[in-house]
C-alpha atoms as a PDB file:
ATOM      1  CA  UNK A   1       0.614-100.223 -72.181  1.00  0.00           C
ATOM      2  CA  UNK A   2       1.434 -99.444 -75.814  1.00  0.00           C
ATOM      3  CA  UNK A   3      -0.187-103.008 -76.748  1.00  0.00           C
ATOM      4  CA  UNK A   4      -3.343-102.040 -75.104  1.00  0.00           C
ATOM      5  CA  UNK A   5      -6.211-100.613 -77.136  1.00  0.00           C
ATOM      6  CA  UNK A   6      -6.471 -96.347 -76.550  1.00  0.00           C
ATOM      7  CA  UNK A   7      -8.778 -95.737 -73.927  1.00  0.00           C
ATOM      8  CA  UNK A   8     -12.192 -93.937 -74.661  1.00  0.00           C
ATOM      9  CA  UNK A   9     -11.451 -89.897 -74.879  1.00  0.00           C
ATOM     10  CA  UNK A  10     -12.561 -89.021 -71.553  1.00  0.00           C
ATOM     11  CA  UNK A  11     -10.940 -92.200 -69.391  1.00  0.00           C
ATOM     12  CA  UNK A  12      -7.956 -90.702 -71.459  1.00  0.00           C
ATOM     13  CA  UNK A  13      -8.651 -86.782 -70.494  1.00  0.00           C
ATOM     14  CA  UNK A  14      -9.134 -88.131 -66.966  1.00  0.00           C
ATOM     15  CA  UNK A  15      -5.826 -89.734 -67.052  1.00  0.00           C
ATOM     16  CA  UNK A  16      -3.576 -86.889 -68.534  1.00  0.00           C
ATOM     17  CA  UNK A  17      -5.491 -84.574 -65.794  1.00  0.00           C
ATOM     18  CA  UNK A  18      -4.222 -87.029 -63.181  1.00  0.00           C
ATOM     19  CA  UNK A  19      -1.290 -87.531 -64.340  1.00  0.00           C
ATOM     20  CA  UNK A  20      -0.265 -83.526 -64.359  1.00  0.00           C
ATOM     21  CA  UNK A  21      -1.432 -83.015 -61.126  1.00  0.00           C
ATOM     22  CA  UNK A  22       0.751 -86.080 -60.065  1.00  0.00           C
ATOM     23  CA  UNK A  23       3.972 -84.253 -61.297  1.00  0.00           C
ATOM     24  CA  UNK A  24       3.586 -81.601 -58.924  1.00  0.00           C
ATOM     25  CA  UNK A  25       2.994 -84.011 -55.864  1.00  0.00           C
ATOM     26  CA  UNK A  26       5.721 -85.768 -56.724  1.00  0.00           C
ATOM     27  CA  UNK A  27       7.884 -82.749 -57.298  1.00  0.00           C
ATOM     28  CA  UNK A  28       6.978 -81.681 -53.937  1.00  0.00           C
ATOM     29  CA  UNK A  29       7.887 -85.059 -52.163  1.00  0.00           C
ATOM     30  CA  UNK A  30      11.737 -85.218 -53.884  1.00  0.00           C
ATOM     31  CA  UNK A  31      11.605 -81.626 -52.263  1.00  0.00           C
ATOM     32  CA  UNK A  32      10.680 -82.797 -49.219  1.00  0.00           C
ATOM     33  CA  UNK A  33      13.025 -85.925 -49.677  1.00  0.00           C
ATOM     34  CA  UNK A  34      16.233 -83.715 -50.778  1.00  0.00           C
ATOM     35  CA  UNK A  35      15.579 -81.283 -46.692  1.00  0.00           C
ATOM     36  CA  UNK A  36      15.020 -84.239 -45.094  1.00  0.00           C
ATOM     37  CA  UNK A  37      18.099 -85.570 -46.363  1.00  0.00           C
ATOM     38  CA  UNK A  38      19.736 -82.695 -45.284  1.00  0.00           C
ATOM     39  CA  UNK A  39      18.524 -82.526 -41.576  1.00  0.00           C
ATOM     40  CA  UNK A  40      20.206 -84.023 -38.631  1.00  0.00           C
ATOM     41  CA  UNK A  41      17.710 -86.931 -37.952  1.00  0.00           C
ATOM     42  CA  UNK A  42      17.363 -90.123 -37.060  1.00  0.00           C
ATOM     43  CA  UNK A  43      19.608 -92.883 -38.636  1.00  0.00           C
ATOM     44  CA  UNK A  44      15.972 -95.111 -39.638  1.00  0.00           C
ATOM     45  CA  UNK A  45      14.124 -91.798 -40.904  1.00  0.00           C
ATOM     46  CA  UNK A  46      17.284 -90.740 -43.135  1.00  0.00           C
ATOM     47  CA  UNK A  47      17.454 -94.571 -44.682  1.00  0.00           C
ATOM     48  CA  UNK A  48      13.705 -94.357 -45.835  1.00  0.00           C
ATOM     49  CA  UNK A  49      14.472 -90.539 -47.451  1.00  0.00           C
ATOM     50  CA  UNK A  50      17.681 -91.811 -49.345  1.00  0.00           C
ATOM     51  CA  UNK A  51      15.340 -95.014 -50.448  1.00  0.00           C
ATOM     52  CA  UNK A  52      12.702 -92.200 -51.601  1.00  0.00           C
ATOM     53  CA  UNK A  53      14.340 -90.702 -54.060  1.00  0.00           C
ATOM     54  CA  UNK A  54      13.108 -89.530 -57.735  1.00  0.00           C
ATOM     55  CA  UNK A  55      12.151 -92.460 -59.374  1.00  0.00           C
ATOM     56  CA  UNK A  56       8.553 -92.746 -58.578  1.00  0.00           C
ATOM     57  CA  UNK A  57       8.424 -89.065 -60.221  1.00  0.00           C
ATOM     58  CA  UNK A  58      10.252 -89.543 -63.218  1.00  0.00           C
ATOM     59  CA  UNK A  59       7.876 -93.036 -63.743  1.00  0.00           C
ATOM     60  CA  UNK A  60       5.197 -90.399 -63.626  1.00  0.00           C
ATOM     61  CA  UNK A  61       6.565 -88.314 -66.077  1.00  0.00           C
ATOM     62  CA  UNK A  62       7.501 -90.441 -68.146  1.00  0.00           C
ATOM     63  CA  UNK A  63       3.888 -92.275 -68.339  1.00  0.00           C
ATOM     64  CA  UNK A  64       2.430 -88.752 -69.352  1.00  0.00           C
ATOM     65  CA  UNK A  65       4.662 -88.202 -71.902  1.00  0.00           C
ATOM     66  CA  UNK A  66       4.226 -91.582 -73.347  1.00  0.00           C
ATOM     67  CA  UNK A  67       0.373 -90.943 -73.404  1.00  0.00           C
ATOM     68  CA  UNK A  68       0.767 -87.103 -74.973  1.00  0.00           C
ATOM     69  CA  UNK A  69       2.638 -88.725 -78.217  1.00  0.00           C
END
């Protein structure tokens, strides 16, 4: 990405936009990760939850920030 020529100003305001609005999704699926963790549920279910953790949010995160510098 930080080869890549900058994007024109509004592919770029787009991006940020979507990119904020994909913290809080995320945000909201580690919560939902973290209870179903938690819950007494099915051996298969609780695999895919542990295998769901954080980093897809983070890679968000960490995307917008590189774009705000």
């Amino acid at each position: 990405m930080a080869n890549s020529s900058a994007p024109k100003e509004a592919t770029a305001k787009f991006e940020i936009r979507f990119m904020e609005g994909m913290i809080g999704h995320h945000a909201m699926g580690v919560q939902m990760t973290q209870i179903c963790i938690k819950k007494d549920i099915q051996d298969e279910l609780k695999s895919l939850c542990n295998s769901n953790q954080p980093a897809a949010g983070n890679q968000t995160n960490a995307r917008l920030a590189e774009r705000l510098v």
